[in-house]
C-alpha atoms as a PDB file:
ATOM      1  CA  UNK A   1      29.563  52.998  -2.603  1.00  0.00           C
ATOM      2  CA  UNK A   2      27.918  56.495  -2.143  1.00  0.00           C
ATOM      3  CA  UNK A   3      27.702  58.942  -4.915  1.00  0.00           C
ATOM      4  CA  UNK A   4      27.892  62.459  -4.003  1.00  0.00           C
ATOM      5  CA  UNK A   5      27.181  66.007  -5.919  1.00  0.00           C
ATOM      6  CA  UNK A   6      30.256  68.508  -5.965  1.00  0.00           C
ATOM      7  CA  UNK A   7      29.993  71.904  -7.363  1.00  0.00           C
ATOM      8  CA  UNK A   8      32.262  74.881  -8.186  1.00  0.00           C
ATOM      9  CA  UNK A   9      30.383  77.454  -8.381  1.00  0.00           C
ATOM     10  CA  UNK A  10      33.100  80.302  -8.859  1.00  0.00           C
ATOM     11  CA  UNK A  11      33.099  79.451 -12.164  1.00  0.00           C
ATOM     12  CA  UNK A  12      29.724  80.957 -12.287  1.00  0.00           C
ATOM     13  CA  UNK A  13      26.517  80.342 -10.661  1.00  0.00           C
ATOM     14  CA  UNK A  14      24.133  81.484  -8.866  1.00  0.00           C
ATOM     15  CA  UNK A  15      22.352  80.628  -5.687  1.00  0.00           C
ATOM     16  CA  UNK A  16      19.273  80.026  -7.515  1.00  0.00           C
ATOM     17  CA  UNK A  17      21.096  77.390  -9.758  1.00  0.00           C
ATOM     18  CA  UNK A  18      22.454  75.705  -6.948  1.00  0.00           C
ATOM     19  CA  UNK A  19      19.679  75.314  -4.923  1.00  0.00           C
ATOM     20  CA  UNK A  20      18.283  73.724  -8.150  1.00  0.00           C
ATOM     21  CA  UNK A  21      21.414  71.410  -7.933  1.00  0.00           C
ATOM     22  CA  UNK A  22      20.989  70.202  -4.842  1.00  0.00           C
ATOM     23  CA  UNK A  23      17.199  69.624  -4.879  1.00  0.00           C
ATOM     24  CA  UNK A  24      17.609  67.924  -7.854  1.00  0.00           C
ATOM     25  CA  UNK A  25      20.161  65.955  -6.338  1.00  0.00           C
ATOM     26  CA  UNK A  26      18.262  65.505  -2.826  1.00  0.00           C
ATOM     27  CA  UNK A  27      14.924  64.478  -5.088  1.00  0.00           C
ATOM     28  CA  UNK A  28      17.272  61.869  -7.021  1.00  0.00           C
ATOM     29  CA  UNK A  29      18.569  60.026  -3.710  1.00  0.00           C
ATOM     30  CA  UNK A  30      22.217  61.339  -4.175  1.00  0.00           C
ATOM     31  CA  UNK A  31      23.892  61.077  -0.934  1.00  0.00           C
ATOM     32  CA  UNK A  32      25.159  64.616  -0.261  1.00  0.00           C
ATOM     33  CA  UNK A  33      25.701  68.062  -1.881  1.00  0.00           C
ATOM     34  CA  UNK A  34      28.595  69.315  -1.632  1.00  0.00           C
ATOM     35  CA  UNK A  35      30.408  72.638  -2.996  1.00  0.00           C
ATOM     36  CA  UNK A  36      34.109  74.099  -3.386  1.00  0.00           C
ATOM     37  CA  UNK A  37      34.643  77.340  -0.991  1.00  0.00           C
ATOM     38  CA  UNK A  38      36.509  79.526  -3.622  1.00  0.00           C
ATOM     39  CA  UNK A  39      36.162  83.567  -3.929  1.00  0.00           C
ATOM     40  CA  UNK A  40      37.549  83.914  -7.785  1.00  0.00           C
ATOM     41  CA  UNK A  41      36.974  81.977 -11.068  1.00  0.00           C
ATOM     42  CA  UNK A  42      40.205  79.814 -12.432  1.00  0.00           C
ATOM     43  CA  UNK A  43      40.518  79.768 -15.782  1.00  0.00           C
ATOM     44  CA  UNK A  44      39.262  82.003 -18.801  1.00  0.00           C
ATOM     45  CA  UNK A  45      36.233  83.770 -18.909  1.00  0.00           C
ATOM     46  CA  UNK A  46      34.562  86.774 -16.361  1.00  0.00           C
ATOM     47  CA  UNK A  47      32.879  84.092 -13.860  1.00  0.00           C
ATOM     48  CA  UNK A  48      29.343  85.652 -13.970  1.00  0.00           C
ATOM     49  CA  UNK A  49      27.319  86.555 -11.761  1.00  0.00           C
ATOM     50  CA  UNK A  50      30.472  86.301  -9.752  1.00  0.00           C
ATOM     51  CA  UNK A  51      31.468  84.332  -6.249  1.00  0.00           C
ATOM     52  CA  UNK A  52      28.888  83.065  -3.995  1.00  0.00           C
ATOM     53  CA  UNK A  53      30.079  82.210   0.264  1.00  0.00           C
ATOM     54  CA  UNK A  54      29.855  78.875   0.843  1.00  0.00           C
ATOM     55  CA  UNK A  55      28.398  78.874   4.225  1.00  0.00           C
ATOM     56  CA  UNK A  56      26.179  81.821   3.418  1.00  0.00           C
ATOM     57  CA  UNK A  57      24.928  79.159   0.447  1.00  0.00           C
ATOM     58  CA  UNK A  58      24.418  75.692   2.376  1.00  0.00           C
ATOM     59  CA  UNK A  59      22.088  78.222   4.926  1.00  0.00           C
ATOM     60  CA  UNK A  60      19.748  78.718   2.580  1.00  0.00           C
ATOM     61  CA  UNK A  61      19.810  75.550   1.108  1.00  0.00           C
ATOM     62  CA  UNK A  62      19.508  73.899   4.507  1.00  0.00           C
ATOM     63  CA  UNK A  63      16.410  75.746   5.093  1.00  0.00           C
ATOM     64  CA  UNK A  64      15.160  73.825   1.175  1.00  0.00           C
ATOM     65  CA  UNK A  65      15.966  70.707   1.693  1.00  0.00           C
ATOM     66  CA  UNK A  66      15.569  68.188   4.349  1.00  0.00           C
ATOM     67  CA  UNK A  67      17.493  64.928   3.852  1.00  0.00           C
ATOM     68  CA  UNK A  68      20.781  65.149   1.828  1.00  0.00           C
ATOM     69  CA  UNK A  69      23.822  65.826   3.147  1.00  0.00           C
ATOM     70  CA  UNK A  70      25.718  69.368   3.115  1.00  0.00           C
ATOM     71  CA  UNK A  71      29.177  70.379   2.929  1.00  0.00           C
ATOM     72  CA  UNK A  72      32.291  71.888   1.527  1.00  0.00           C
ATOM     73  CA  UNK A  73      35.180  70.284  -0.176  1.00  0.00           C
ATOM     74  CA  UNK A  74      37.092  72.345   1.226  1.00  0.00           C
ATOM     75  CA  UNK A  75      36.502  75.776   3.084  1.00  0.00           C
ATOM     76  CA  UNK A  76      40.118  77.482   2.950  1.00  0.00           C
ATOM     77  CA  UNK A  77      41.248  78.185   6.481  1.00  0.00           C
ATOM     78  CA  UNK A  78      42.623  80.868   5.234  1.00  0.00           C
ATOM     79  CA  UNK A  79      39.327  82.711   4.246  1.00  0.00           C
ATOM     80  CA  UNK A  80      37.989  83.006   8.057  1.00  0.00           C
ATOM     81  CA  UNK A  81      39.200  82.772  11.702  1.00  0.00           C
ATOM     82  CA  UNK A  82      38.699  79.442  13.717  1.00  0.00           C
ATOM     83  CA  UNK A  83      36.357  80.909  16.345  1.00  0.00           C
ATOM     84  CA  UNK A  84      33.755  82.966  13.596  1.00  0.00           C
ATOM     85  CA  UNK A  85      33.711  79.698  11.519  1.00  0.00           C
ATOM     86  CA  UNK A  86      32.809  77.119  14.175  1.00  0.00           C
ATOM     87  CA  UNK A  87      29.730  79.534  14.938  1.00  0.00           C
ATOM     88  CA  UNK A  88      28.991  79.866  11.421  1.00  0.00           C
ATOM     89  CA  UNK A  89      29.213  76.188  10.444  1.00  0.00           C
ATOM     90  CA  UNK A  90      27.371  74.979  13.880  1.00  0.00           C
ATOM     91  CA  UNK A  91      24.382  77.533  12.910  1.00  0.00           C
ATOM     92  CA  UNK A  92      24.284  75.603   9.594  1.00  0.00           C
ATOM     93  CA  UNK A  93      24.215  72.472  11.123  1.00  0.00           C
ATOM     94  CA  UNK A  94      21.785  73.805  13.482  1.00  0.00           C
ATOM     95  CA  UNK A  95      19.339  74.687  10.675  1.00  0.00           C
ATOM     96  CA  UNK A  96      20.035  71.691   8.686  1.00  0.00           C
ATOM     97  CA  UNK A  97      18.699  69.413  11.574  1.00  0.00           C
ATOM     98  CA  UNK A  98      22.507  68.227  11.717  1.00  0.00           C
ATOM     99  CA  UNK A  99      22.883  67.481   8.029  1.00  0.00           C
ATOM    100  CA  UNK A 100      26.351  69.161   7.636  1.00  0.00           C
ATOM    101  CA  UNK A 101      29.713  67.921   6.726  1.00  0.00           C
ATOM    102  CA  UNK A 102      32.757  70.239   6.993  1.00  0.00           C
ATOM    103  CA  UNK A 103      35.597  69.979   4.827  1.00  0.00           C
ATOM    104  CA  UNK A 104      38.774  71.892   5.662  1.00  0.00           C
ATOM    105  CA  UNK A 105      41.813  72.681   4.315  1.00  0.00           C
ATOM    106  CA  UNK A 106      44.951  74.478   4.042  1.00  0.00           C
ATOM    107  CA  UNK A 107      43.875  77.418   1.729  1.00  0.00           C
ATOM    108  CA  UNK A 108      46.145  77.383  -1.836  1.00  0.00           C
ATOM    109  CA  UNK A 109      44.846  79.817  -3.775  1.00  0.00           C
ATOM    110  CA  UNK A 110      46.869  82.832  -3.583  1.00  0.00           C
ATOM    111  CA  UNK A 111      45.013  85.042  -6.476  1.00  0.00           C
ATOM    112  CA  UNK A 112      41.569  85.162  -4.578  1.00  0.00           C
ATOM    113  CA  UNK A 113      43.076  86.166  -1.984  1.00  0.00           C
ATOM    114  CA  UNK A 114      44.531  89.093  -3.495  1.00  0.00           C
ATOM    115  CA  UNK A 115      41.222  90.038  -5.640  1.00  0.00           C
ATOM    116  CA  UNK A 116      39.687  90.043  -2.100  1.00  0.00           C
ATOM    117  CA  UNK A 117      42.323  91.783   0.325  1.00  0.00           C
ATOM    118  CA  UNK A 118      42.404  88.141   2.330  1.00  0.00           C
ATOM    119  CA  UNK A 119      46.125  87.900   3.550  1.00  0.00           C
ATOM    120  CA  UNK A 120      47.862  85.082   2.420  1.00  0.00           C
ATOM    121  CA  UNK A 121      50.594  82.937   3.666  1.00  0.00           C
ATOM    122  CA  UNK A 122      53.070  82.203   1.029  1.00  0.00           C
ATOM    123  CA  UNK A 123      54.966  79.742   3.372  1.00  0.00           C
ATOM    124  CA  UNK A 124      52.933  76.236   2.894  1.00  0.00           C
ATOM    125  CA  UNK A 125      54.374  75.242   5.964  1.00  0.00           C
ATOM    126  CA  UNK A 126      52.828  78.573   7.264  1.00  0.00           C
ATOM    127  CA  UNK A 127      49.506  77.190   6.147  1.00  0.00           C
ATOM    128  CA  UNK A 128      49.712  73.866   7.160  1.00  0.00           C
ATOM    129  CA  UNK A 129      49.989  75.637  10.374  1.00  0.00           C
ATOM    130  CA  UNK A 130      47.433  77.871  11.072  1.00  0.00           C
ATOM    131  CA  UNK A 131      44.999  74.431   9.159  1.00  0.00           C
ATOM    132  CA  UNK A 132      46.324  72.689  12.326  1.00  0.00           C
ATOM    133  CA  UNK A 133      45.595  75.343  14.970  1.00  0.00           C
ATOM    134  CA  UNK A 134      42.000  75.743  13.155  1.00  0.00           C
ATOM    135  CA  UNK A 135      41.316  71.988  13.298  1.00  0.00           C
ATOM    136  CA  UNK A 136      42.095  72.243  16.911  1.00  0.00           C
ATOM    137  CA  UNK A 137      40.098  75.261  17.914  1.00  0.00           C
ATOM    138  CA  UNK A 138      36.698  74.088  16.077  1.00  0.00           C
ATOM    139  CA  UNK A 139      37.080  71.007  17.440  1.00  0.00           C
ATOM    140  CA  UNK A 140      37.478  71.978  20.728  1.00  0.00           C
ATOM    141  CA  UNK A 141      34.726  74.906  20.646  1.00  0.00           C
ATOM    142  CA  UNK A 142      32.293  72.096  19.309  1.00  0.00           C
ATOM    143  CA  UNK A 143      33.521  69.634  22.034  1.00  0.00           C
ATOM    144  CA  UNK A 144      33.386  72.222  24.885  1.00  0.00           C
ATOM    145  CA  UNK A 145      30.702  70.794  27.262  1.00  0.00           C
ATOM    146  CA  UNK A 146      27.794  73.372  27.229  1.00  0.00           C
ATOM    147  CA  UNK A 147      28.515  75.204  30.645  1.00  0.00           C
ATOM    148  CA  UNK A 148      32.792  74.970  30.376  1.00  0.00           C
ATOM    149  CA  UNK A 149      35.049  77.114  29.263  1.00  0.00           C
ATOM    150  CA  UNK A 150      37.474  76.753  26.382  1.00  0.00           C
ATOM    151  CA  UNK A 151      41.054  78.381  25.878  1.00  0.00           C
ATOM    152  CA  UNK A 152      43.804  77.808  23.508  1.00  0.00           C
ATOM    153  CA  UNK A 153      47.081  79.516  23.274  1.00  0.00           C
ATOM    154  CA  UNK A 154      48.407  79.040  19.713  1.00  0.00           C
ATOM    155  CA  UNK A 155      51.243  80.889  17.550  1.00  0.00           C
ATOM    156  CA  UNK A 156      48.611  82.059  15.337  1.00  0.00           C
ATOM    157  CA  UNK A 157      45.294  82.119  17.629  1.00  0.00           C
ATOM    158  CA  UNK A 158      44.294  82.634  21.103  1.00  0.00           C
ATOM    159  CA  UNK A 159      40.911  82.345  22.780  1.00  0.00           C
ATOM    160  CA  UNK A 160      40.676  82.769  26.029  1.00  0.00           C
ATOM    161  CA  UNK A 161      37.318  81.431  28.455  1.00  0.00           C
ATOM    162  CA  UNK A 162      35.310  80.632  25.299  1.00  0.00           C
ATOM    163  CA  UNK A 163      31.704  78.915  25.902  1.00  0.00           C
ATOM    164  CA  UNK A 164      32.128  77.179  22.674  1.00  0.00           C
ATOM    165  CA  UNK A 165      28.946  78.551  21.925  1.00  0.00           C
ATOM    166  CA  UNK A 166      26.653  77.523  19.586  1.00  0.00           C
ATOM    167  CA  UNK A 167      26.964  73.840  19.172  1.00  0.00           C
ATOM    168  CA  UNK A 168      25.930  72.317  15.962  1.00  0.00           C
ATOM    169  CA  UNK A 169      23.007  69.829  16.071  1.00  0.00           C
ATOM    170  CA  UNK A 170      25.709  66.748  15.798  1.00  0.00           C
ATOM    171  CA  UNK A 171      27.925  66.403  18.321  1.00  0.00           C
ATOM    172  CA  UNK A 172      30.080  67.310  16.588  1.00  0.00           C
ATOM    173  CA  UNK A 173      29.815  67.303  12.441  1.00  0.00           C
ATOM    174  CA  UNK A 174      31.983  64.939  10.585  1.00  0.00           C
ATOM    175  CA  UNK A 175      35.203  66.302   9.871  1.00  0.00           C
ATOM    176  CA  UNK A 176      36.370  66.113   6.239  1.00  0.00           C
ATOM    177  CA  UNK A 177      40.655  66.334   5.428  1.00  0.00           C
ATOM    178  CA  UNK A 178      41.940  65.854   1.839  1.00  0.00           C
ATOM    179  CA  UNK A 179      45.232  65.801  -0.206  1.00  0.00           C
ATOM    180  CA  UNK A 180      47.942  63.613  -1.378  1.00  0.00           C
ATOM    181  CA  UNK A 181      50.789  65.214   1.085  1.00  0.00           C
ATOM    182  CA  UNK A 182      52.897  62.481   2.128  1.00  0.00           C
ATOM    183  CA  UNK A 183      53.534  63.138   5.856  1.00  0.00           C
ATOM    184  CA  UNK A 184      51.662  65.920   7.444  1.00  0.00           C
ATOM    185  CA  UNK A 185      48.016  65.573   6.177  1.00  0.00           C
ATOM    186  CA  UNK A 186      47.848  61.535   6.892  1.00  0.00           C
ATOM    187  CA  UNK A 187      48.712  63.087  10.266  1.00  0.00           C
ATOM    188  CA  UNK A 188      45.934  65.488  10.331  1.00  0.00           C
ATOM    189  CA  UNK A 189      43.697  63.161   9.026  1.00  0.00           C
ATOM    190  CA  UNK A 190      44.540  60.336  11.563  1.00  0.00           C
ATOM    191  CA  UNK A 191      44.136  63.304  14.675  1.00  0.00           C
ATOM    192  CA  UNK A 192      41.012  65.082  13.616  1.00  0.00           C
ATOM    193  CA  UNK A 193      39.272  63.554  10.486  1.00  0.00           C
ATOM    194  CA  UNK A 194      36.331  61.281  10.283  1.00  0.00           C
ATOM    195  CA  UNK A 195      36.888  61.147   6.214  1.00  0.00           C
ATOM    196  CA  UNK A 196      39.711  61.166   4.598  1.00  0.00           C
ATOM    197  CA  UNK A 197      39.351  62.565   0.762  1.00  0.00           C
ATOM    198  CA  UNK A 198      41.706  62.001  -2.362  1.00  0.00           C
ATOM    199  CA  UNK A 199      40.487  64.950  -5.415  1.00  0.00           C
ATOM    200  CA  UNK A 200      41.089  63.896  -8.759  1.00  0.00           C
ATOM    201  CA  UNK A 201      43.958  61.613  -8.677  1.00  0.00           C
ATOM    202  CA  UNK A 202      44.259  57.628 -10.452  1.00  0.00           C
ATOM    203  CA  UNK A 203      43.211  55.045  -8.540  1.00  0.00           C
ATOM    204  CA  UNK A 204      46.666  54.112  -7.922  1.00  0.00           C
ATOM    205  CA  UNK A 205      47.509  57.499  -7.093  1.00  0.00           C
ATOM    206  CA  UNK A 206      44.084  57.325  -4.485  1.00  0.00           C
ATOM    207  CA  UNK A 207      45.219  54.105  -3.287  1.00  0.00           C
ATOM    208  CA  UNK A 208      48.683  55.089  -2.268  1.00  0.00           C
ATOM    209  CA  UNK A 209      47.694  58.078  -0.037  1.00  0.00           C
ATOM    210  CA  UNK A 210      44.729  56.190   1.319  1.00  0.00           C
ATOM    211  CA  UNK A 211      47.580  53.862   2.431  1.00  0.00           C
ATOM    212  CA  UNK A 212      49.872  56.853   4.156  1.00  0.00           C
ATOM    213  CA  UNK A 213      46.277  57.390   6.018  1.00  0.00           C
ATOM    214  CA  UNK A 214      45.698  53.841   7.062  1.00  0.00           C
ATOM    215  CA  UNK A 215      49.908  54.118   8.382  1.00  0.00           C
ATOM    216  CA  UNK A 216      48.717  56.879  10.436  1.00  0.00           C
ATOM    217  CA  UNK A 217      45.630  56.177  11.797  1.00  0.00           C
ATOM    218  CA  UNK A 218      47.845  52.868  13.036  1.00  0.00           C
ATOM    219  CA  UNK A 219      50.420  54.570  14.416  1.00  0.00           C
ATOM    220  CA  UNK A 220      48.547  57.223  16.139  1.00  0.00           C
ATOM    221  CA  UNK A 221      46.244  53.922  17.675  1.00  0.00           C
ATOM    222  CA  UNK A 222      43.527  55.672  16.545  1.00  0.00           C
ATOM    223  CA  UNK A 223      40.273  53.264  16.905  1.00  0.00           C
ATOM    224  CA  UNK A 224      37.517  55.475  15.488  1.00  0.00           C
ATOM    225  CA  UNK A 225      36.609  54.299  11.900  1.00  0.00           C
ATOM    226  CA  UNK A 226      38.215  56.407   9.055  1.00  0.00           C
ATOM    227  CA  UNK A 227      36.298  56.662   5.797  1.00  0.00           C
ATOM    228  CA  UNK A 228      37.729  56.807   2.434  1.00  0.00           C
ATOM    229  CA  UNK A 229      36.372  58.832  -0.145  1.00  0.00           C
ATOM    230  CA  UNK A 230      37.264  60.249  -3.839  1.00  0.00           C
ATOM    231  CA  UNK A 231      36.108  63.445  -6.294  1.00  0.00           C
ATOM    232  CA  UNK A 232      35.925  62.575  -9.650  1.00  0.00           C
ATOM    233  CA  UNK A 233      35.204  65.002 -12.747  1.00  0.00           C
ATOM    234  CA  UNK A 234      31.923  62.916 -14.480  1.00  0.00           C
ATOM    235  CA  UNK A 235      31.030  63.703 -17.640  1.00  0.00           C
ATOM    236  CA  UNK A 236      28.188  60.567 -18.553  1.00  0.00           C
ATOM    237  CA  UNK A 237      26.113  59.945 -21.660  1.00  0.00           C
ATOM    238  CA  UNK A 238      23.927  57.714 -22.917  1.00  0.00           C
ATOM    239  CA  UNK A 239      25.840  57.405 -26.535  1.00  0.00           C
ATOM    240  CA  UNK A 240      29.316  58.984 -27.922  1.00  0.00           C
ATOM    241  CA  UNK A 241      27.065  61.832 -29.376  1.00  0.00           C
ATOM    242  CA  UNK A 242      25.717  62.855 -25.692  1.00  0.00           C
ATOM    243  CA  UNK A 243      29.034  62.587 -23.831  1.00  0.00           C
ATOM    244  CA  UNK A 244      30.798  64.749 -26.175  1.00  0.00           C
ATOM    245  CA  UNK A 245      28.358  67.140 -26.094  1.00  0.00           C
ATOM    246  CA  UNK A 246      28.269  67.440 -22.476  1.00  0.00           C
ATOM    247  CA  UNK A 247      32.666  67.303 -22.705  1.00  0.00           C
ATOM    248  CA  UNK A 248      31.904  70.446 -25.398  1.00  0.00           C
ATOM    249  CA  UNK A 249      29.929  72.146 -22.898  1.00  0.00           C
ATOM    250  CA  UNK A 250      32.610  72.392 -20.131  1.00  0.00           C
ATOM    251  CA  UNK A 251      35.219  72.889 -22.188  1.00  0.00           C
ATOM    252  CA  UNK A 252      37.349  69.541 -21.789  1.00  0.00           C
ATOM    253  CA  UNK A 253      38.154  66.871 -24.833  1.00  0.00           C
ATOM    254  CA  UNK A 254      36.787  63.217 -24.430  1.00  0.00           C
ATOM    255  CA  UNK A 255      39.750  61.449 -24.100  1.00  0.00           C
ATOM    256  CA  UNK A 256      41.496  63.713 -21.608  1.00  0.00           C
ATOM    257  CA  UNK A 257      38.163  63.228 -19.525  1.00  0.00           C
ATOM    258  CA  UNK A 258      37.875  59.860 -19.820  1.00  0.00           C
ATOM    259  CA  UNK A 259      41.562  59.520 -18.388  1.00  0.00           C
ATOM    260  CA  UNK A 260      41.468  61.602 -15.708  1.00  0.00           C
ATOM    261  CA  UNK A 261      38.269  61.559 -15.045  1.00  0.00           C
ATOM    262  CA  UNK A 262      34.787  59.414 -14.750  1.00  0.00           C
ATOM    263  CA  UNK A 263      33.681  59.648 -18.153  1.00  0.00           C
ATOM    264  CA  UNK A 264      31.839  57.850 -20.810  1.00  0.00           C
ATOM    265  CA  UNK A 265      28.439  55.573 -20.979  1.00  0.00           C
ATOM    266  CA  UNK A 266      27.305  54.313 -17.460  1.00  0.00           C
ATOM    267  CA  UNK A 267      28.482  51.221 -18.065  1.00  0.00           C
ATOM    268  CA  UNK A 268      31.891  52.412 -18.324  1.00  0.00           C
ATOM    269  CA  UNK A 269      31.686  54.911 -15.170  1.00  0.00           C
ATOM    270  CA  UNK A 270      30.298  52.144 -12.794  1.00  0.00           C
ATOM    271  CA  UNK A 271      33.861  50.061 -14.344  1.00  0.00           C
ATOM    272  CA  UNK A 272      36.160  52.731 -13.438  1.00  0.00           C
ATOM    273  CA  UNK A 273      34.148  53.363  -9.922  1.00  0.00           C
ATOM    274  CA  UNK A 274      35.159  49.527  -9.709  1.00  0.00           C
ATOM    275  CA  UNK A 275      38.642  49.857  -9.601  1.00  0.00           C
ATOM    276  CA  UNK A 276      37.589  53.087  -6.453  1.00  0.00           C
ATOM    277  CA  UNK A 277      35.761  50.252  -4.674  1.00  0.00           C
ATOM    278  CA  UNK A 278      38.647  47.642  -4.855  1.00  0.00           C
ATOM    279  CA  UNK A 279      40.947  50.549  -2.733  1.00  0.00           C
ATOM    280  CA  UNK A 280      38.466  51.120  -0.413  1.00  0.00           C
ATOM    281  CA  UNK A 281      36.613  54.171  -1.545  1.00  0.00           C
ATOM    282  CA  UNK A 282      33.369  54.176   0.403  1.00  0.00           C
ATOM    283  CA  UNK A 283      32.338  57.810  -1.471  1.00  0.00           C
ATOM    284  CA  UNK A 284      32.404  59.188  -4.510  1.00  0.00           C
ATOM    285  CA  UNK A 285      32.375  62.967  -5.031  1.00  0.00           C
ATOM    286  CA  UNK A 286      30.980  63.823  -8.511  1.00  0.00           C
ATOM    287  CA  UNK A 287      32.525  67.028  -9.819  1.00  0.00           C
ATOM    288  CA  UNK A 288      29.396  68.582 -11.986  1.00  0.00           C
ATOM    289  CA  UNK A 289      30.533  71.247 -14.021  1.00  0.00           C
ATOM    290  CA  UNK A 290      27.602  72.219 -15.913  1.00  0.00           C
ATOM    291  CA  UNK A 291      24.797  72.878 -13.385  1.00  0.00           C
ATOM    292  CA  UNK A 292      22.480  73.607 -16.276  1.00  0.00           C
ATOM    293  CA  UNK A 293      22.442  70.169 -17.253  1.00  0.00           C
ATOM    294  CA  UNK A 294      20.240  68.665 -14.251  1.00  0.00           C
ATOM    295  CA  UNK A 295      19.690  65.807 -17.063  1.00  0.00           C
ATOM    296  CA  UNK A 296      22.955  64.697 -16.198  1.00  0.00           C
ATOM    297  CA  UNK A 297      22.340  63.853 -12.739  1.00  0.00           C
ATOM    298  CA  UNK A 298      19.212  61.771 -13.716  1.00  0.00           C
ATOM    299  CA  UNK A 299      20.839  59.639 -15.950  1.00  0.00           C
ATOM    300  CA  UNK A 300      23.755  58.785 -13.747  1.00  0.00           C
ATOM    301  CA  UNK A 301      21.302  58.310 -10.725  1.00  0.00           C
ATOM    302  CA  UNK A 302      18.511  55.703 -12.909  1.00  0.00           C
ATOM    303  CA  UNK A 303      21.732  54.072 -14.814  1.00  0.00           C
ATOM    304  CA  UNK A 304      24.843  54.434 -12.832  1.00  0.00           C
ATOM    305  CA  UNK A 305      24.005  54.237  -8.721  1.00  0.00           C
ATOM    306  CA  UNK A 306      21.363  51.431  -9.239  1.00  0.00           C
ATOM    307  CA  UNK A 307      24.584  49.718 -10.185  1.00  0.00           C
ATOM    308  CA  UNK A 308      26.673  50.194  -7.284  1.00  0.00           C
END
């Protein structure tokens, strides 16, 4: 099993902090950094210094790091049009050396979008959508043989004689989809994913929609190899005294953590990433709240990952 760094910065953070983040976590062997793509705090509080762009961030980053992996969980596709965002996300790749990862979903959100004059859908099917039409126009732009042409003629976007121009530096980048929807995003994720991702839900919860995947990828005779993947909250501590410290310092109680989350000493996190293992989860995404705390990510990568 892979453990994996996941930030949300719109609850406030900085570029600088992040790139601290992620070098920390690329100078503890973690296998990937990875960050939300959200334009407005949720929750209390003002969110200072305020939003950072998620692609605008992993370009930087990919020009301050060189091994770990980069990527959303998940861009909205509701925040940017298909053909803008393939360029944008193949650039990163490009300067990455072909490091990225690019999650994508749906878009939910619906009071960023109105701090930020970004026109929401209210329909979800509406969504869903214009997430399918996106999947197949980055796809396709990235696929586009270098010298060819690429149209499509969609309800919600058209491009027409495209050179699919810039591709990425992988050919293409690994396509993340995520969710617990019952019909349409097994679909998806059968058609277009390479990972399939399950945010914050039991293991039993995980293991169920992992299954609606597995029925889909089936029935779709899809023979590509799917992975299976997880995000966690972690909140880890040497003693009782450390973890509820670091549970005080995001705001959350111990016991609500430690049952909905990956909480406790390591010896009880690399139990509960058991029972992730025993599904099938190949990756675990650790949501780190408090990026101030790079402490935290040493001690789960010298006394959690050696374990795993």
């Amino acid at each position: 099993m892979r453990l994996r760094i996941f930030t949300e910065p719109q609850q406030g953070a900085s570029y600088d902090t992040l790139l601290s983040v992620a070098k920390a976590a690329e100078e503890l062997r973690f296998d990937a950094f990875f960050r939300s793509d959200h334009y407005l705090r949720m929750g209390g509080g003002g969110g200072l210094p305020g939003p950072t762009d998620a692609w605008i961030t992993l370009a930087g980053i990919a020009r301050e790091t060189s091994t770990i992996r980069l990527g959303t969980l998940m861009t909205a596709a509701t925040f940017r049009h298909p053909g803008t965002l393939a360029i944008s996300v193949a650039q990163v790749d490009q300067m990455s050396g072909g490091r990225v990862e690019f999650g994508l979903g749906a878009g939910w959100y619906e009071e960023e979008h109105s701090a930020y004059g970004i026109p929401f859908p209210t329909s979800p099917r509406d969504r869903f959508d214009r997430f399918e039409e996106q999947l197949a126009v980055i796809t396709g732009l990235w696929r586009t043989p270098v010298g060819e042409r690429f149209d499509h003629a969609g309800e919600h976007y058209q491009l027409t004689d495209s050179p699919g121009l810039p591709k990425p530096a992988q050919s293409p980048p690994p396509v993340l989809i995520g969710g617990k929807g019952p019909r349409r995003t097994p679909r998806l994720a059968a058609a277009y994913a390479d990972e399939f991702n399950v945010p914050f839900s039991s293991a039993e919860e995980t293991e169920a929609a992992f299954g609606r995947t597995r029925d889909a990828v089936r029935a779709a005779g899809r023979t590509t190899p799917m992975t299976y993947s997880a995000a966690q909250v972690v909140c880890c501590g040497k003693d009782d005294a450390e973890v509820a410290r670091r549970a005080a310092a995001i705001g959350r109680e111990v016991d609500e953590l430690k049952e909905n989350g990956l909480t406790g000493s390591p010896a009880e996190i690399v139990d509960k990433l058991g029972s992730f293992a025993e599904i099938g989860a190949e990756r675990i995404y650790l949501q780190v709240l408090d990026l101030s705390d790079l402490d935290h990510l040493e001690l789960i990568a010298s006394a959690v990952a050696p374990q795993l």
